[in-house]
C-alpha atoms as a PDB file:
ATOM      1  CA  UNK A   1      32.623   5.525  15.584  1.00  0.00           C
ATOM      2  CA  UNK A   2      35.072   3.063  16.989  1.00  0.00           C
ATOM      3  CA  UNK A   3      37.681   5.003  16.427  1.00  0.00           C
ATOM      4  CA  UNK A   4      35.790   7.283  19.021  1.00  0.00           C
ATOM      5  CA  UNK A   5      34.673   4.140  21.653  1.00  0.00           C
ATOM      6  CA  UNK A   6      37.894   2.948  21.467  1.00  0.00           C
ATOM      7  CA  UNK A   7      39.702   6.401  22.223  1.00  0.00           C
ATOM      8  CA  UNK A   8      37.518   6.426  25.029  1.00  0.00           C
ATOM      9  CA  UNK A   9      38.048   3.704  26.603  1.00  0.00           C
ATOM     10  CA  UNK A  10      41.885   4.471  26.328  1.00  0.00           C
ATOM     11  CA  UNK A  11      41.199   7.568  28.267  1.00  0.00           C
ATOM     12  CA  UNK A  12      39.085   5.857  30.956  1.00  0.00           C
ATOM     13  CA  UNK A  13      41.637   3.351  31.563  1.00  0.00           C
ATOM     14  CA  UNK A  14      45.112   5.463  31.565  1.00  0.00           C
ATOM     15  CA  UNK A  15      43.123   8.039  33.960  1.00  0.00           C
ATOM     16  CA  UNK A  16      42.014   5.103  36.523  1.00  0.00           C
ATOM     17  CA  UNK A  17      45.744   3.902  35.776  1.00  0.00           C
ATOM     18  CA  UNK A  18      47.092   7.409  36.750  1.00  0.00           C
ATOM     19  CA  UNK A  19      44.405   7.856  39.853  1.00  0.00           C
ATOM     20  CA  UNK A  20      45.588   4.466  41.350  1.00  0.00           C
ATOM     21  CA  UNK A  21      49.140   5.615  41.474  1.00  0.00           C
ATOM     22  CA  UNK A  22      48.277   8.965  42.634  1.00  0.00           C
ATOM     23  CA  UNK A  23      46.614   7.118  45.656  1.00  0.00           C
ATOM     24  CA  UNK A  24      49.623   4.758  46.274  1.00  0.00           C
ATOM     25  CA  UNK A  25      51.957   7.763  46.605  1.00  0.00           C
ATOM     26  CA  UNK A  26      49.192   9.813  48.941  1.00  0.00           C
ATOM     27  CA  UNK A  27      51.222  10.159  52.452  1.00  0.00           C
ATOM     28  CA  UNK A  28      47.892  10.291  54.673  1.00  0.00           C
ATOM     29  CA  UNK A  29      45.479   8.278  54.607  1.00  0.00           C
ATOM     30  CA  UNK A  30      43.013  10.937  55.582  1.00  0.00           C
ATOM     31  CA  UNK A  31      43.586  12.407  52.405  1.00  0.00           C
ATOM     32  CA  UNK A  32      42.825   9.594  50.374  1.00  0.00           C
ATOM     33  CA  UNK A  33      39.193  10.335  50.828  1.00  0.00           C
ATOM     34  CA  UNK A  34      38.969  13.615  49.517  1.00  0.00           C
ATOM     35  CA  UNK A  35      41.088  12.306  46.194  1.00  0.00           C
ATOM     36  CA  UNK A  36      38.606   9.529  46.048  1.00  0.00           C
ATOM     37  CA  UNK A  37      35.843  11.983  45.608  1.00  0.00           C
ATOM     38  CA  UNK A  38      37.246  14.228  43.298  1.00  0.00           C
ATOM     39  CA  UNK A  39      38.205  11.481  41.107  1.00  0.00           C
ATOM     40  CA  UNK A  40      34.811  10.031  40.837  1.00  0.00           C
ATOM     41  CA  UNK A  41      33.902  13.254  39.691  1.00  0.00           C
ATOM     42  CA  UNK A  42      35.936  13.493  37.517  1.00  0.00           C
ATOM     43  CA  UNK A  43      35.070   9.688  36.209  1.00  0.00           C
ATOM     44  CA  UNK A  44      31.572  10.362  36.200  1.00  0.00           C
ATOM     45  CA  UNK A  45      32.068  13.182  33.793  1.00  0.00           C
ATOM     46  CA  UNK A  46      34.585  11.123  31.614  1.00  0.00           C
ATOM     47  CA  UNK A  47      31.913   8.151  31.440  1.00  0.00           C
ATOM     48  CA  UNK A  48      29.192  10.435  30.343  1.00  0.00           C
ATOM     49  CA  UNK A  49      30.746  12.173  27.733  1.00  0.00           C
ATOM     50  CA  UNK A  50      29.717   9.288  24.931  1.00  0.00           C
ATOM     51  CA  UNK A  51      26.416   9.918  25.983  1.00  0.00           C
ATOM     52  CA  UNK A  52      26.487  14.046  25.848  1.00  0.00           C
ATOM     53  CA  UNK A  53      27.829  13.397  22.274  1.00  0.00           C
ATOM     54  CA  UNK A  54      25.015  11.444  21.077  1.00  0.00           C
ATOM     55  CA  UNK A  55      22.402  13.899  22.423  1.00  0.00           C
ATOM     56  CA  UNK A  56      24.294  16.726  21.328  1.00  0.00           C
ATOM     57  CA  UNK A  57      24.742  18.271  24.374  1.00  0.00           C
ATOM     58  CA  UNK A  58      28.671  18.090  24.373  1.00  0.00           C
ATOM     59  CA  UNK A  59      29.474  21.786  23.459  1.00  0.00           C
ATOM     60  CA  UNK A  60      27.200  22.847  26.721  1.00  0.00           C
ATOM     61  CA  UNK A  61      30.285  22.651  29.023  1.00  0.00           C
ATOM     62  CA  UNK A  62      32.297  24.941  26.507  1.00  0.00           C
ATOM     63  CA  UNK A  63      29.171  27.219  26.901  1.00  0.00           C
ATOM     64  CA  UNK A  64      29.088  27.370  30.582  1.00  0.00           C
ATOM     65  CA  UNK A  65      32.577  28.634  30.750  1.00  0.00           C
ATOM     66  CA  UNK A  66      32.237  31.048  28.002  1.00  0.00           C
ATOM     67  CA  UNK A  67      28.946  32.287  29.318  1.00  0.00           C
ATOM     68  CA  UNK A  68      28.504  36.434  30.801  1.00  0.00           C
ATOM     69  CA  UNK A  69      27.300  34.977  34.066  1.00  0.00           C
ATOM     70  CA  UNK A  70      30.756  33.266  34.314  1.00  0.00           C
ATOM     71  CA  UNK A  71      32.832  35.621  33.329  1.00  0.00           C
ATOM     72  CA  UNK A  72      31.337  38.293  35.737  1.00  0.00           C
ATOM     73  CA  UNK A  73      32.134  35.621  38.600  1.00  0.00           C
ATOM     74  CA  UNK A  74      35.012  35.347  37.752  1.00  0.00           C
ATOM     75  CA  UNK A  75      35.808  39.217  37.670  1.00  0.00           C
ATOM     76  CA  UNK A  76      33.923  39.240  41.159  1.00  0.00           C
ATOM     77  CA  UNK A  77      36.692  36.417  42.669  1.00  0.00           C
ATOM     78  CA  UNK A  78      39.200  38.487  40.916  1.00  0.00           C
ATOM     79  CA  UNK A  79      38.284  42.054  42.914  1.00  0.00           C
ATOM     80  CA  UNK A  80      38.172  39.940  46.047  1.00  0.00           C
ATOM     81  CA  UNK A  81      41.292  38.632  45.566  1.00  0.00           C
ATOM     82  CA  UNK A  82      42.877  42.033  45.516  1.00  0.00           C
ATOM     83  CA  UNK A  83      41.355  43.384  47.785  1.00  0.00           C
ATOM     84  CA  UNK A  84      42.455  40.992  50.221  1.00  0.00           C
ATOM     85  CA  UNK A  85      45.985  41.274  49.289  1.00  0.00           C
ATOM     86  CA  UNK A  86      45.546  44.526  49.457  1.00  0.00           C
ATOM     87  CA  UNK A  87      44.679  44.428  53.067  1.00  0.00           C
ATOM     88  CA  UNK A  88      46.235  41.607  54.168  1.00  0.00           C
ATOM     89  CA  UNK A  89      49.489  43.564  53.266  1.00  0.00           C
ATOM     90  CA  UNK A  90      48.276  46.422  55.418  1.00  0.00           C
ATOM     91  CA  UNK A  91      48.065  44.734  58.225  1.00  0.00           C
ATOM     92  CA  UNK A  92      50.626  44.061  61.000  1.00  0.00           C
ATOM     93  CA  UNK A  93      51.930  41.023  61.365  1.00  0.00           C
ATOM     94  CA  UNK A  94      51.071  38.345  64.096  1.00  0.00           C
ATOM     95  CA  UNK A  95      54.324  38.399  65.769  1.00  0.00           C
ATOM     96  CA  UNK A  96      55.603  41.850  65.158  1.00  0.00           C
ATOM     97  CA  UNK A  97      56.230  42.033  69.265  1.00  0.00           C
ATOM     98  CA  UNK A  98      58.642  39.528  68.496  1.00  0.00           C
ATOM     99  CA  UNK A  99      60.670  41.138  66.437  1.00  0.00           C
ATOM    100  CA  UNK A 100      60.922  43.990  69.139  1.00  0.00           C
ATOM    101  CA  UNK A 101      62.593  41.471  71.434  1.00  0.00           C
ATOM    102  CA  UNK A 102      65.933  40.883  69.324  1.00  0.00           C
ATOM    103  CA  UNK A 103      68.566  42.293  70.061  1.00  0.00           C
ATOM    104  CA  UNK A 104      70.131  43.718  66.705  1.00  0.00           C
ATOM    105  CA  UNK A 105      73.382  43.208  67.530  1.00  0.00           C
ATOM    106  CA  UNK A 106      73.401  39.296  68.159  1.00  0.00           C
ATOM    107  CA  UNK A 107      70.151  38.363  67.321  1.00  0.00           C
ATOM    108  CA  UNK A 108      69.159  37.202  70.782  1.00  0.00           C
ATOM    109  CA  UNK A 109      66.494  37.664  73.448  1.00  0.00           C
ATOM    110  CA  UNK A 110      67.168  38.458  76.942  1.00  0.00           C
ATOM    111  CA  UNK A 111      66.107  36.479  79.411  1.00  0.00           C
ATOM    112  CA  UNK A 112      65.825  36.828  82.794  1.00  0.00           C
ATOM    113  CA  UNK A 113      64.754  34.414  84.940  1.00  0.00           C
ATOM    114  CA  UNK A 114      63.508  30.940  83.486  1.00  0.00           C
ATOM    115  CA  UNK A 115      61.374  29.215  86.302  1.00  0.00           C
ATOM    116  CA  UNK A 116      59.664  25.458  85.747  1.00  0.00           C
ATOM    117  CA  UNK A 117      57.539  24.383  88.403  1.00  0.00           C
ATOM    118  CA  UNK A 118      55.364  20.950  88.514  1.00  0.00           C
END
């Protein structure tokens, strides 16, 4: 048992360890919020798991994910992803009139008249 509790709190502590270096290194600051979310998440979940153990509720995460319901999700994201590939590779790009423009030889454009007005 405190083997267990003190495992734990070893976890807890490297993770907040870990997060508060992740948000020193964290270029923008608008980002900062979205980490800060996620990791509380994250936290809450790691500070509840004593509790799921003592109820005996701990192997219902390992159910979710094993579940038919979401397995055939995950097929569904799966079919969507290909078929997005699929047609994004179809589809002409953005700036193929662009590519028209270069000359093949040099790999310029030609310009003909550049006017700037105020």
């Amino acid at each position: 048992m405190f083997d267990y509790l003190y495992e734990w709190i070893r976890n807890i502590a490297f993770y907040l360890v870990m997060i508060t270096a992740v948000m020193h290194v964290v270029p923008n600051p608008d980002y900062k919020r979205y980490i800060r979310f996620f990791t509380g998440l994250v936290l809450t979940v790691m500070l509840t798991s004593p509790v799921l153990k003592l109820m005996g509720t701990e192997g219902t995460w390992k159910e979710l994910y094993d579940s038919r319901e979401y397995r055939r999700q995950l097929r569904k994201i799966e079919e969507a992803a290909q078929y997005l590939n699929r047609n994004a590779a179809e589809t002409e790009p953005e700036n193929a009139w662009l590519e028209d423009m270069w000359d093949e030889e040099g790999g310029s454009i030609d310009i003909e008249k550049i006017q700037i007005e105020r």
